[in-house]
C-alpha atoms as a PDB file:
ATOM      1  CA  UNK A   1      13.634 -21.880  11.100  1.00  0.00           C
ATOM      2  CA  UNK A   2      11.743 -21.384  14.314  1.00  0.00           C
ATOM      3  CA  UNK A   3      10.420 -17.571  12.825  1.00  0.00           C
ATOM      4  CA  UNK A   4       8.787 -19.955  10.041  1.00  0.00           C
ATOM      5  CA  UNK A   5       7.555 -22.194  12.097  1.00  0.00           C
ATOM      6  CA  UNK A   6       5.591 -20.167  13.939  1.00  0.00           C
ATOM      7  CA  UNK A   7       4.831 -18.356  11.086  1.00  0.00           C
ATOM      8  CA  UNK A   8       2.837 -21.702   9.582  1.00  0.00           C
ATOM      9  CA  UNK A   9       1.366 -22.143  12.792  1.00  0.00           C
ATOM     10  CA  UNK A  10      -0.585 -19.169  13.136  1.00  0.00           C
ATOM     11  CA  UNK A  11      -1.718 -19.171   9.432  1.00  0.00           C
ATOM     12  CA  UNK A  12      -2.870 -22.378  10.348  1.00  0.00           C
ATOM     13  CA  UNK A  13      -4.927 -21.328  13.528  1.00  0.00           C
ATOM     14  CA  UNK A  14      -6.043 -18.551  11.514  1.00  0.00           C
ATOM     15  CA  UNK A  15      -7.781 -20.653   8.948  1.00  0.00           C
ATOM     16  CA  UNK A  16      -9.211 -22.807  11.378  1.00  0.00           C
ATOM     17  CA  UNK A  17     -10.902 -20.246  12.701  1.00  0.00           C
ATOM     18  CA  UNK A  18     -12.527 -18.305   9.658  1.00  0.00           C
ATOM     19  CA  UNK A  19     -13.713 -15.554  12.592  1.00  0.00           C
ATOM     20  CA  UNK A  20     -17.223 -14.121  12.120  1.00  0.00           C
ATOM     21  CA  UNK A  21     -17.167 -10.698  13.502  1.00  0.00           C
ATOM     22  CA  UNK A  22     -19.699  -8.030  13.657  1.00  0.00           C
ATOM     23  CA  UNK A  23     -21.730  -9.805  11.302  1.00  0.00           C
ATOM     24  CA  UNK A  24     -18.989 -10.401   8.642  1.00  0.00           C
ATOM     25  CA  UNK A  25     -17.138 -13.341   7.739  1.00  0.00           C
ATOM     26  CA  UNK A  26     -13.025 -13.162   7.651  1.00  0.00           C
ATOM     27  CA  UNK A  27     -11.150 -15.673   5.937  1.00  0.00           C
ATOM     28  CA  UNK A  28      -7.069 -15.098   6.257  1.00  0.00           C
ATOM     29  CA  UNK A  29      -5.085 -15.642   2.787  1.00  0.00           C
ATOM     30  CA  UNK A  30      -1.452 -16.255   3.714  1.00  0.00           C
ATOM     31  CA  UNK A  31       0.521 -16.651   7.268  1.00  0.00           C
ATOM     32  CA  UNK A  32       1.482 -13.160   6.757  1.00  0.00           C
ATOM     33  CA  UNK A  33      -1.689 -10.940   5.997  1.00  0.00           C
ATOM     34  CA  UNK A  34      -4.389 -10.137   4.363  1.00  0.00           C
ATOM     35  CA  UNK A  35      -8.105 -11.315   4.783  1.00  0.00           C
ATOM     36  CA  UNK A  36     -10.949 -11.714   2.568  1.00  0.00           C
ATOM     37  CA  UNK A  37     -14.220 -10.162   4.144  1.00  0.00           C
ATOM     38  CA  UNK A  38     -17.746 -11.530   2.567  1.00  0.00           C
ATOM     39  CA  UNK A  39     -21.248 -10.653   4.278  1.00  0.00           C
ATOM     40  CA  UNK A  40     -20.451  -6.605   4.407  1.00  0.00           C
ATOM     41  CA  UNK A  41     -22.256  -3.958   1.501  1.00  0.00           C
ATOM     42  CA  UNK A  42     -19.331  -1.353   1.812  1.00  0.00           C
ATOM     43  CA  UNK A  43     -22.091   0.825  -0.247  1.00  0.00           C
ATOM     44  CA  UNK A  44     -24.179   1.089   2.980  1.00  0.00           C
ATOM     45  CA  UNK A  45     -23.134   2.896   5.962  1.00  0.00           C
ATOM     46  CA  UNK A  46     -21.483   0.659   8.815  1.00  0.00           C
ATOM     47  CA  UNK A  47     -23.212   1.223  12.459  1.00  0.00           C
ATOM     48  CA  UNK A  48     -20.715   1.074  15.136  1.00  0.00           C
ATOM     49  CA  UNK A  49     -20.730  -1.960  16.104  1.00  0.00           C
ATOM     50  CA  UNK A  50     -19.616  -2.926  12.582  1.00  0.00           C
ATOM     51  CA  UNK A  51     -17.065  -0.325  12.055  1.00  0.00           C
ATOM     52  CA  UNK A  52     -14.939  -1.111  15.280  1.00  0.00           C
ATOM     53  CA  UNK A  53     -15.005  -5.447  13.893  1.00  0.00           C
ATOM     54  CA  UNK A  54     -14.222  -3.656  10.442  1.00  0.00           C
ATOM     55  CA  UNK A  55     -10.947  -2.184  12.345  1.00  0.00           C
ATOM     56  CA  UNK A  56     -10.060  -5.019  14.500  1.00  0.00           C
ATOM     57  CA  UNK A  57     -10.215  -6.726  11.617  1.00  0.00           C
ATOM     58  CA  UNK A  58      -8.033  -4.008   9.774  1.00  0.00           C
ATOM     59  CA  UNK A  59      -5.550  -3.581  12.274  1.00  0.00           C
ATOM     60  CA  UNK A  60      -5.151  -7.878  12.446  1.00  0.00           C
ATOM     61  CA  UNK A  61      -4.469  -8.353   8.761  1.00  0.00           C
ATOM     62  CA  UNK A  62      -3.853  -4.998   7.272  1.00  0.00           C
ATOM     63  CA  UNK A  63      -5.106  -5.751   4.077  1.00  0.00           C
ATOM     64  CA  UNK A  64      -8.732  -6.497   3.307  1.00  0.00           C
ATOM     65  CA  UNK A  65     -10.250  -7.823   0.152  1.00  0.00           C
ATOM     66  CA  UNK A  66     -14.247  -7.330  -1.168  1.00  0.00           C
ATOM     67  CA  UNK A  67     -15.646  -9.516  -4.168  1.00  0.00           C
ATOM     68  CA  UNK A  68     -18.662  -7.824  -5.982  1.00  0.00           C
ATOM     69  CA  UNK A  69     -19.214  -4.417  -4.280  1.00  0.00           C
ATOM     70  CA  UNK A  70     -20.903  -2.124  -6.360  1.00  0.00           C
ATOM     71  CA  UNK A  71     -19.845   1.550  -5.470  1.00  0.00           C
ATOM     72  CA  UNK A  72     -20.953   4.950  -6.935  1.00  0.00           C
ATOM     73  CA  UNK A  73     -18.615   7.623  -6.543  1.00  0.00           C
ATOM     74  CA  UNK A  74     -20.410   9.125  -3.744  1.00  0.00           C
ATOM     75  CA  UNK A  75     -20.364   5.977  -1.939  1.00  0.00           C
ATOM     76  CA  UNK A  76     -16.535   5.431  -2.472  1.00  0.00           C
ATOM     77  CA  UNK A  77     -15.955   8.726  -0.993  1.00  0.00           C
ATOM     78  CA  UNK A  78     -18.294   8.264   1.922  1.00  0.00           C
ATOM     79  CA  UNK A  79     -16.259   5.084   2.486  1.00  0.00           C
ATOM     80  CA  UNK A  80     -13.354   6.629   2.764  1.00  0.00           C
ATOM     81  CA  UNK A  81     -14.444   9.596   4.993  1.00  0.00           C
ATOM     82  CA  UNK A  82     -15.341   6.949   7.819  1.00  0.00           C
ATOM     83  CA  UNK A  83     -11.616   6.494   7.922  1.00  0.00           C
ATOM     84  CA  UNK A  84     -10.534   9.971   7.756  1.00  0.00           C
ATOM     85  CA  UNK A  85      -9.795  13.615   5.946  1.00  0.00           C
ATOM     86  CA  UNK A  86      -9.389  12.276   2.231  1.00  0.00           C
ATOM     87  CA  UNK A  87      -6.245  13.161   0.690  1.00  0.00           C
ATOM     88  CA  UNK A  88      -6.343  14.826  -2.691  1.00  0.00           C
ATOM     89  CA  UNK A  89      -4.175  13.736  -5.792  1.00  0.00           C
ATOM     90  CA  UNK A  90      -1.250  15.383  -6.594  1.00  0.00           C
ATOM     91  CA  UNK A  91      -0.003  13.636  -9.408  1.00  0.00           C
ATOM     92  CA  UNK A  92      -2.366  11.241 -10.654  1.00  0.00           C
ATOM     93  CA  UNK A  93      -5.285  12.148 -12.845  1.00  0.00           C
ATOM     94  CA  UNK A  94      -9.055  11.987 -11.045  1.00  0.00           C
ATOM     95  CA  UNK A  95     -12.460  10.838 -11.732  1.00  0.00           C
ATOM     96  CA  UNK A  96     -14.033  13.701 -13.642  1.00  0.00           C
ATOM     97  CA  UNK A  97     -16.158  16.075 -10.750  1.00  0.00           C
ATOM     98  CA  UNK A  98     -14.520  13.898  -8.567  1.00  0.00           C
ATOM     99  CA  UNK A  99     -11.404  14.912  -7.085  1.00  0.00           C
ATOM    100  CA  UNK A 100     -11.076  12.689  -4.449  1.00  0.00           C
ATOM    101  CA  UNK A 101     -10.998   9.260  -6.481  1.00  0.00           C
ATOM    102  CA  UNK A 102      -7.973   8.548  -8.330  1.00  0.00           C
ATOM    103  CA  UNK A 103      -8.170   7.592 -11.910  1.00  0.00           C
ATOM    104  CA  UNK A 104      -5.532   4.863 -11.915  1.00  0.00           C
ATOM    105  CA  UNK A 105      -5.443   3.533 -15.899  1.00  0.00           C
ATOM    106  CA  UNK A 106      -2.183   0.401 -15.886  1.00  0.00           C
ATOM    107  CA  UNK A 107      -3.871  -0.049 -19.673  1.00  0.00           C
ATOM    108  CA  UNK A 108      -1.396   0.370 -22.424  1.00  0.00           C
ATOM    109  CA  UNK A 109      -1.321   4.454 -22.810  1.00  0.00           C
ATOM    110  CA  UNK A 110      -2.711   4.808 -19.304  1.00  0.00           C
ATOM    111  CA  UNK A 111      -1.386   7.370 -17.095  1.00  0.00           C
ATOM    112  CA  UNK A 112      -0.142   4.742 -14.424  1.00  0.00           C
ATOM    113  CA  UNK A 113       3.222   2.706 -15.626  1.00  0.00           C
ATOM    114  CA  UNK A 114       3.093  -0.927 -15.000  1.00  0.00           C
ATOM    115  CA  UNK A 115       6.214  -1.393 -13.878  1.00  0.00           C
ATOM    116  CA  UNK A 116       5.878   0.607 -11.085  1.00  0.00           C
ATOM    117  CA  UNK A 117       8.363  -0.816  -8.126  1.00  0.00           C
ATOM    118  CA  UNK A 118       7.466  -1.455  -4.514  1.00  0.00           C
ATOM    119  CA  UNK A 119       6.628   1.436  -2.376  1.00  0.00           C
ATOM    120  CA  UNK A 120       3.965   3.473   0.128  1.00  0.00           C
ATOM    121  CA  UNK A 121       1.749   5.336  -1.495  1.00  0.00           C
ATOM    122  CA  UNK A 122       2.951   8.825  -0.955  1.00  0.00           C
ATOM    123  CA  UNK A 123       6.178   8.397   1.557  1.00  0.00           C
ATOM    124  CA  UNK A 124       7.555  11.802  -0.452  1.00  0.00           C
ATOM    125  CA  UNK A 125       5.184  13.513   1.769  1.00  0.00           C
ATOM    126  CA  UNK A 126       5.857  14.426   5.110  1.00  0.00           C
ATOM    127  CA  UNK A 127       2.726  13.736   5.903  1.00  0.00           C
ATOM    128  CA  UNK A 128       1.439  10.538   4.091  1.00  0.00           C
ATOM    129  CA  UNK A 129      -1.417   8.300   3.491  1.00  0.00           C
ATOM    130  CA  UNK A 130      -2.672   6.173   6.449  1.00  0.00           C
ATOM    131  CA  UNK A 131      -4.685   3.431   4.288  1.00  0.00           C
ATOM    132  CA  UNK A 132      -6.775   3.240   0.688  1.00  0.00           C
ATOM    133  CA  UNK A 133      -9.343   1.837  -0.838  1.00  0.00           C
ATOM    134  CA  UNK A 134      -8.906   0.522  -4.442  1.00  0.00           C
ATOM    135  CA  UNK A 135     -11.693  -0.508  -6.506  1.00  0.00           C
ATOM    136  CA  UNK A 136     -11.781  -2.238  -9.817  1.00  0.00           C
ATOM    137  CA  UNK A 137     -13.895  -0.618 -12.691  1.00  0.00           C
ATOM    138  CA  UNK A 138     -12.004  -2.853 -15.880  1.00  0.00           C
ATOM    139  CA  UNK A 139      -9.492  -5.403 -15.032  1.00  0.00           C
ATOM    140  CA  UNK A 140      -7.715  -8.049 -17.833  1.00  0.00           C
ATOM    141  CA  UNK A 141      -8.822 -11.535 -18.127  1.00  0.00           C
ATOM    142  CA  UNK A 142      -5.482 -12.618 -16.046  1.00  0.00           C
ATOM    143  CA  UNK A 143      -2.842 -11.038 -15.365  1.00  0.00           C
ATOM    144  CA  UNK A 144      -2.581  -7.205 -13.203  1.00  0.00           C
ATOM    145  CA  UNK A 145      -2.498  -8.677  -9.689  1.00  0.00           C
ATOM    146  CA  UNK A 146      -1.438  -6.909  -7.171  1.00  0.00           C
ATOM    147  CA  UNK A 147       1.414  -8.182  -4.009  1.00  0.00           C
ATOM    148  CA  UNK A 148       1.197  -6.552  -0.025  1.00  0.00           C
ATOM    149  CA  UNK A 149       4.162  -6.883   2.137  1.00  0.00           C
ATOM    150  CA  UNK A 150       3.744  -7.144   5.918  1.00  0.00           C
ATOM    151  CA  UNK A 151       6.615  -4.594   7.171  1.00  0.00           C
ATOM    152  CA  UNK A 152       5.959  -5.543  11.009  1.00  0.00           C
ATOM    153  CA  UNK A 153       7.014  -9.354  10.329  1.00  0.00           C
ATOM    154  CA  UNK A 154       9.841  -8.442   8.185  1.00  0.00           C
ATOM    155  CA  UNK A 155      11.462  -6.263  10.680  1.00  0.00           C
ATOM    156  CA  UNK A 156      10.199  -8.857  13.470  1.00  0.00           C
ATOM    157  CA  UNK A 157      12.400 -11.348  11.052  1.00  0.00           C
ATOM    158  CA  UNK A 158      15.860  -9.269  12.060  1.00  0.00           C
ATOM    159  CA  UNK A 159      18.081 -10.029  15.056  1.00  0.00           C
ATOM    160  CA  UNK A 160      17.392  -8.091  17.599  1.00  0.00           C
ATOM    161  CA  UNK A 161      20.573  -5.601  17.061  1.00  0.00           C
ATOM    162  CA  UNK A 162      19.594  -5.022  14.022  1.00  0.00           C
ATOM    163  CA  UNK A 163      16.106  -3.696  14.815  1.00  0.00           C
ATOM    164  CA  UNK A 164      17.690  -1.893  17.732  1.00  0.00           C
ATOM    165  CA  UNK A 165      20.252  -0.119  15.132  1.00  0.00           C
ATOM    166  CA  UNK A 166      17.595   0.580  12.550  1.00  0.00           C
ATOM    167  CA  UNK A 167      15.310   2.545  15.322  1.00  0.00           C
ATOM    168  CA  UNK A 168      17.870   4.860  15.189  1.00  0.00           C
ATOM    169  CA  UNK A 169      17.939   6.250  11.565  1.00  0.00           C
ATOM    170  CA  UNK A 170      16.269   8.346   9.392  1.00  0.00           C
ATOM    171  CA  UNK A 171      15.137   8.069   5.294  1.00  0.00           C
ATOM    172  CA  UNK A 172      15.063  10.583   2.955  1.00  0.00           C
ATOM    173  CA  UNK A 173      12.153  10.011   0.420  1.00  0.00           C
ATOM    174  CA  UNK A 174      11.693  11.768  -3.093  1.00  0.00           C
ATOM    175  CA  UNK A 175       9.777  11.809  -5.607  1.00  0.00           C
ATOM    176  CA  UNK A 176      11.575  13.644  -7.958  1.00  0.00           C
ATOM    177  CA  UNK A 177      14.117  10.888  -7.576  1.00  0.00           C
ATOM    178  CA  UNK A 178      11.464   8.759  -9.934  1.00  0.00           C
ATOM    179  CA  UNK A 179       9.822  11.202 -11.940  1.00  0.00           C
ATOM    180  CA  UNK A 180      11.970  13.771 -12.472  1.00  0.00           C
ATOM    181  CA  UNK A 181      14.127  12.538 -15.295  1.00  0.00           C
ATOM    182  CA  UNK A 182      10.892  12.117 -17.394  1.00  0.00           C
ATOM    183  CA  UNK A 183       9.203  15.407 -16.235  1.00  0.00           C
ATOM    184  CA  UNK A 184      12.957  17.263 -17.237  1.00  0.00           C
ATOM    185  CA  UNK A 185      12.559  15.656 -20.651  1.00  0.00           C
ATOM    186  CA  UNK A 186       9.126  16.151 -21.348  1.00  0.00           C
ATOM    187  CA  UNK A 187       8.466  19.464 -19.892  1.00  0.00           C
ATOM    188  CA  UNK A 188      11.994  21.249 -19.485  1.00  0.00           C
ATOM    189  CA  UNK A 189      13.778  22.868 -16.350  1.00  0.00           C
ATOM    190  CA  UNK A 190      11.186  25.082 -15.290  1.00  0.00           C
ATOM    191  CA  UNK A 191       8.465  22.516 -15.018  1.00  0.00           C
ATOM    192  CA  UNK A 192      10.965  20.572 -13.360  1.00  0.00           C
ATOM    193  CA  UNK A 193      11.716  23.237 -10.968  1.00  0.00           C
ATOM    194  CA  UNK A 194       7.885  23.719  -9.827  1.00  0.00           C
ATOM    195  CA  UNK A 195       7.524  19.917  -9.188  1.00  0.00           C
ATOM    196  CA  UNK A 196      10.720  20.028  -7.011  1.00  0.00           C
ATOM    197  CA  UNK A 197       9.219  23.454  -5.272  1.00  0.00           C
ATOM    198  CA  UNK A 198       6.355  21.600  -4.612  1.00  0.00           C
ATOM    199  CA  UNK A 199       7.168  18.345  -3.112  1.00  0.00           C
ATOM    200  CA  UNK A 200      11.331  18.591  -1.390  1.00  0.00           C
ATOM    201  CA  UNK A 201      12.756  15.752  -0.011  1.00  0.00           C
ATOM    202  CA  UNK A 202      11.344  14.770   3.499  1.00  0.00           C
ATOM    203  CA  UNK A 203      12.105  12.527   6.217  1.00  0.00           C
ATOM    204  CA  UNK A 204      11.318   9.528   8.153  1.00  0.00           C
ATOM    205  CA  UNK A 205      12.084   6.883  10.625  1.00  0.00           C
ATOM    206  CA  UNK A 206      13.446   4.008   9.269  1.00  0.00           C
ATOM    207  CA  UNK A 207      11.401   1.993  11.808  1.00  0.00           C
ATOM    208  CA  UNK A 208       7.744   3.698  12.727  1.00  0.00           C
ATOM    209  CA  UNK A 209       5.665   3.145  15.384  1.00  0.00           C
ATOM    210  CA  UNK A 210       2.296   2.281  13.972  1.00  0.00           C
ATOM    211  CA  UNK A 211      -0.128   4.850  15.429  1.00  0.00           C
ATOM    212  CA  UNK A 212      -2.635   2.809  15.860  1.00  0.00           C
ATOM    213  CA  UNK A 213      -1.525  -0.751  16.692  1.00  0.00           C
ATOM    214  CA  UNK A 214       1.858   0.694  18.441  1.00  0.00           C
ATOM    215  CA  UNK A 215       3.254  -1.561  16.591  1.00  0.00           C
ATOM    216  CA  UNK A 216       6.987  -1.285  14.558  1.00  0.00           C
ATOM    217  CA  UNK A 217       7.274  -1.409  10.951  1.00  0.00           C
ATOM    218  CA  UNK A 218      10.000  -0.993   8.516  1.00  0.00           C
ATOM    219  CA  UNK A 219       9.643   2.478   6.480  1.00  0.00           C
ATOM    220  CA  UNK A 220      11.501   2.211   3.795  1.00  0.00           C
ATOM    221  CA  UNK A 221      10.427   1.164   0.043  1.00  0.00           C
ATOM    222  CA  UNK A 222      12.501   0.717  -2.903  1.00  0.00           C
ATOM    223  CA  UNK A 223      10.630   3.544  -5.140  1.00  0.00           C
ATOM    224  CA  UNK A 224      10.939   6.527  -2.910  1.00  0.00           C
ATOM    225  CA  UNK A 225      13.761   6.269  -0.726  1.00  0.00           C
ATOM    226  CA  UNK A 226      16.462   7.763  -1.534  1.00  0.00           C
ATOM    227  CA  UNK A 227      19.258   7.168   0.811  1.00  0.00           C
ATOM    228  CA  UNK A 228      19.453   6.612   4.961  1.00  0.00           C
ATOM    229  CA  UNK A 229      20.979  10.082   7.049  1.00  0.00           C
ATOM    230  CA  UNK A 230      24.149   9.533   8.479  1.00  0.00           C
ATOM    231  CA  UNK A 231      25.662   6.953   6.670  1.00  0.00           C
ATOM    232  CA  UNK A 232      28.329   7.166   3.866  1.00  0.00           C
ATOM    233  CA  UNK A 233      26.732   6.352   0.197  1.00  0.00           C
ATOM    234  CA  UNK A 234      28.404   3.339   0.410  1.00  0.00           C
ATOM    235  CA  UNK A 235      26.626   2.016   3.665  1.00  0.00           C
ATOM    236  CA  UNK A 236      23.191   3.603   3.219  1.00  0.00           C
ATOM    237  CA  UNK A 237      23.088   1.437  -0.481  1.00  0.00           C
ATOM    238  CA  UNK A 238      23.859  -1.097   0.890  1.00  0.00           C
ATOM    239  CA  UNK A 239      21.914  -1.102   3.721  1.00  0.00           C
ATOM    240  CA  UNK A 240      19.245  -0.502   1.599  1.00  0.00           C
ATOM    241  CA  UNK A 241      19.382  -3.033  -0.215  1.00  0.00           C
ATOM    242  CA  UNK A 242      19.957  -5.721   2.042  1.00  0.00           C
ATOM    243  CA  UNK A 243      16.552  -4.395   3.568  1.00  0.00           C
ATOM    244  CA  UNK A 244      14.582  -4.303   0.341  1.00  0.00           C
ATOM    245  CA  UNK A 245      15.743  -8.173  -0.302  1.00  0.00           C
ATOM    246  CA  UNK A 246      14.297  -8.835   3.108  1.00  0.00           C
ATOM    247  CA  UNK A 247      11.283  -7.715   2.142  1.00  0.00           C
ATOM    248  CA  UNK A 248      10.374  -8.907  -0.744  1.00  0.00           C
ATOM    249  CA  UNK A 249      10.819 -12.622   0.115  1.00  0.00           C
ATOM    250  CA  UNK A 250       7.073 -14.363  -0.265  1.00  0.00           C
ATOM    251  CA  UNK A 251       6.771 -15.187   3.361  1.00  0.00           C
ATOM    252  CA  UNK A 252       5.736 -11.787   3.958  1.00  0.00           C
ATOM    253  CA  UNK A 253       3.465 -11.451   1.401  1.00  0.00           C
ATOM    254  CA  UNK A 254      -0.313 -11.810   0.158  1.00  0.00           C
ATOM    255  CA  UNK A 255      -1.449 -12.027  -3.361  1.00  0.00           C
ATOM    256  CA  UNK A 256      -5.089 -10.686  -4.685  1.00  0.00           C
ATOM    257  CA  UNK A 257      -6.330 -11.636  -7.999  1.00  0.00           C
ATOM    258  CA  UNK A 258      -8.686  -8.694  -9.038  1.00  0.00           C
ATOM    259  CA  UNK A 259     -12.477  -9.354 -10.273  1.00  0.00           C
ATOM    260  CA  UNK A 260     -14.454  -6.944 -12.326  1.00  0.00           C
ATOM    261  CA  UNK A 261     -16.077  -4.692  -8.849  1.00  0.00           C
ATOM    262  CA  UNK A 262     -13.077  -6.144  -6.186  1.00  0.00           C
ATOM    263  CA  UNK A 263     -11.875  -4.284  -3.741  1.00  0.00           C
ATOM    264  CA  UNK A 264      -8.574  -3.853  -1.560  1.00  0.00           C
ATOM    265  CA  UNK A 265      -8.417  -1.696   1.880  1.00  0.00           C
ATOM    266  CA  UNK A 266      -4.642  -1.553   3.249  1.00  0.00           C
ATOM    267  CA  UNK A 267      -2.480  -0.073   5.667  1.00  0.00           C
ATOM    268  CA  UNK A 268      -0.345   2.114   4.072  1.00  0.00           C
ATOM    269  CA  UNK A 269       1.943   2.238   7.284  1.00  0.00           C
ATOM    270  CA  UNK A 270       2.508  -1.084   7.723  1.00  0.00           C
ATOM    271  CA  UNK A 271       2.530  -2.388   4.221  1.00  0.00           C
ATOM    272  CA  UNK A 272       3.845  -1.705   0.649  1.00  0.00           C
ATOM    273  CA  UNK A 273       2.478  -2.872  -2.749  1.00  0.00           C
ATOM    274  CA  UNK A 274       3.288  -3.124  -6.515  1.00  0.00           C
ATOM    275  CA  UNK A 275       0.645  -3.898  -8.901  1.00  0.00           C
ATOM    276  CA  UNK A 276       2.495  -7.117 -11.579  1.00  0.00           C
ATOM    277  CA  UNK A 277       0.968  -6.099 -14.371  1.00  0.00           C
ATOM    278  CA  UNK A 278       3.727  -5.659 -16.441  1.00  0.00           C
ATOM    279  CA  UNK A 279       4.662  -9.032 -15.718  1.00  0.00           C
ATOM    280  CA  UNK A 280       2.562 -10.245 -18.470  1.00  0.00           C
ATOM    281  CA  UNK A 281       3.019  -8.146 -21.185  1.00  0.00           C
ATOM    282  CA  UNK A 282       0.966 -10.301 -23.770  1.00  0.00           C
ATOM    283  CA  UNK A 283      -2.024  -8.601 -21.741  1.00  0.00           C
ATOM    284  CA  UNK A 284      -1.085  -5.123 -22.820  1.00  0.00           C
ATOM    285  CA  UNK A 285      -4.016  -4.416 -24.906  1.00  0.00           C
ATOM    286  CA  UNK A 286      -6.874  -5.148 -22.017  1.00  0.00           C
ATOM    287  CA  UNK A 287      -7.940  -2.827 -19.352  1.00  0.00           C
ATOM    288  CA  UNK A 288      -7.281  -2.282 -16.016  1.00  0.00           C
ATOM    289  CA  UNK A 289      -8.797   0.531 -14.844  1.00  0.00           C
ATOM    290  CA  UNK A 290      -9.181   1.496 -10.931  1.00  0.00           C
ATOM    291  CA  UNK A 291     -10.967   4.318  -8.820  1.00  0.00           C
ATOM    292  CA  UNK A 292      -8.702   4.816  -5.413  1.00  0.00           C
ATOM    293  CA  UNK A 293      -9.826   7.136  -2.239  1.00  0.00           C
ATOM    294  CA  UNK A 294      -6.978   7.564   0.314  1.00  0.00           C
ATOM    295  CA  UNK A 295      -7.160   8.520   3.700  1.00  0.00           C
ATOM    296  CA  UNK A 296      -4.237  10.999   4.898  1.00  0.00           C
ATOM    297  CA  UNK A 297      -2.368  10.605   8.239  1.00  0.00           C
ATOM    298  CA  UNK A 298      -2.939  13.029  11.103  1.00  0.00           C
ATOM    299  CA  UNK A 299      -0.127  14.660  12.591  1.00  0.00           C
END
């Protein structure tokens, strides 16, 4: 009770205060994260004065939202490159003579399902994505929202032995785990062989330090991991699940209706996502068609 408390109270200061930082307005969306930015063109360059309020900003509520940007390619990219080396697509289709944008298509025959489950974006890698930013080319009338989870206030929510016996395991993530059965199917053994060739199982904490913030968040999503080290199958299930329950309660979460040219910047430490799209599958028919650069970790 006292967790939620607080919880309220913050969100409350928060909105009180509507910050204005480096020239940019920030208005917090839920006690838990995310902040909508207005008064920043993310198609012109930021000086440094507005980049470091940009992270501050980040780092606070690790997930940003932009109403009617209007981004070419190049600019997208650019964008991206202030944050980092760009990591290229392994799986998902690209914007034609544009490798580094994603092609993410949720429409009906689009190469993106829409019931895709909670998760990091690339966690099957040991070296994964730090943060992205998704922008909106066609989106439906309603419907095709997309949920963030603050992992730092749902392992914050834990008794303290818990958090202290979760520092001390390790996940295995895979992505043939999801996408495997369909590839074997489709494509036979031998394609199935190359995918699991080129992406094995890897590892990671179940709580991570956030390089950045220092701060700890839980590592673990329901679409990639596979099972904790260590434990029997019985425990590391269960364990798993009781986690994934946590953290999927709507205290910890923000909610972002998309607009035609919207866009999202998250951490992709500190948070995981799942587009709802599905949810509404009288929609099926319309569009919803994003361009996504992602920034890679640096090890």
């Amino acid at each position: 009770m006292l967790y939620f408390l607080k919880a309220a109270i913050v969100a409350a200061a928060e909105r009180r205060r509507s910050m204005n930082t480096a020239g940019f307005e920030i208005r917090p969306m839920s006690g838990a994260l995310g902040a909508e930015i207005t008064g920043l063109d993310l198609s012109q360059p930021m000086d440094d004065d507005t980049f470091a309020g940009f992270c501050d900003a980040w780092h606070r509520y690790q997930v940003l939202f932009f109403r009617d940007q209007e981004l070419t390619p190049e600019q997208h990219i650019e964008l991206g490159k202030r944050f980092g080396e760009l990591d290229i697509s392994r799986f998902i289709p690209t914007v034609e003579g544009y490798p580094e944008i994603r092609l993410q298509d949720m429409s009906v025959g689009g190469n993106i399902p829409g019931d895709v489950d909670w998760h990091h974006d690339n966690s099957f890698m040991e070296v994964p994505q730090k943060c992205s930013f998704l922008y909106a080319k066609e989106v439906p009338a309603a419907g095709g929202d997309t949920v963030w989870v603050n992992t730092v206030k749902v392992l914050e929510s834990l008794s303290k032995p818990m958090q202290k016996f979760l520092e001390g395991l390790t996940a295995v993530h895979d992505v043939i785990d999801i996408m495997g059965p369909a590839l074997l199917k489709q494509q036979g053994p031998e394609a199935w062989q190359a995918a699991r060739d080129r992406t094995p199982p890897v590892e990671h904490p179940v709580v991570r330090i956030h390089p950045e913030t220092g701060e700890k968040c839980l590592y673990i999503n329901p679409l990639m991991t596979s099972y904790i080290k260590d434990l029997n199958p019985d425990e590391s299930k269960n364990l798993l699940a009781f986690l994934i329950e946590k953290m999927v309660r709507p205290e910890f979460m923000v909610r972002f209706q998309w607009a035609r040219n919207s866009v999202a910047f998250w951490d992709n430490i500190s948070t995981i996502h799942r587009g709802i799209y599905a949810d509404l599958p009288d929609l099926g028919e319309e569009p919803r068609i994003m361009h996504r650069v992602a920034v890679t970790e640096t090890h």
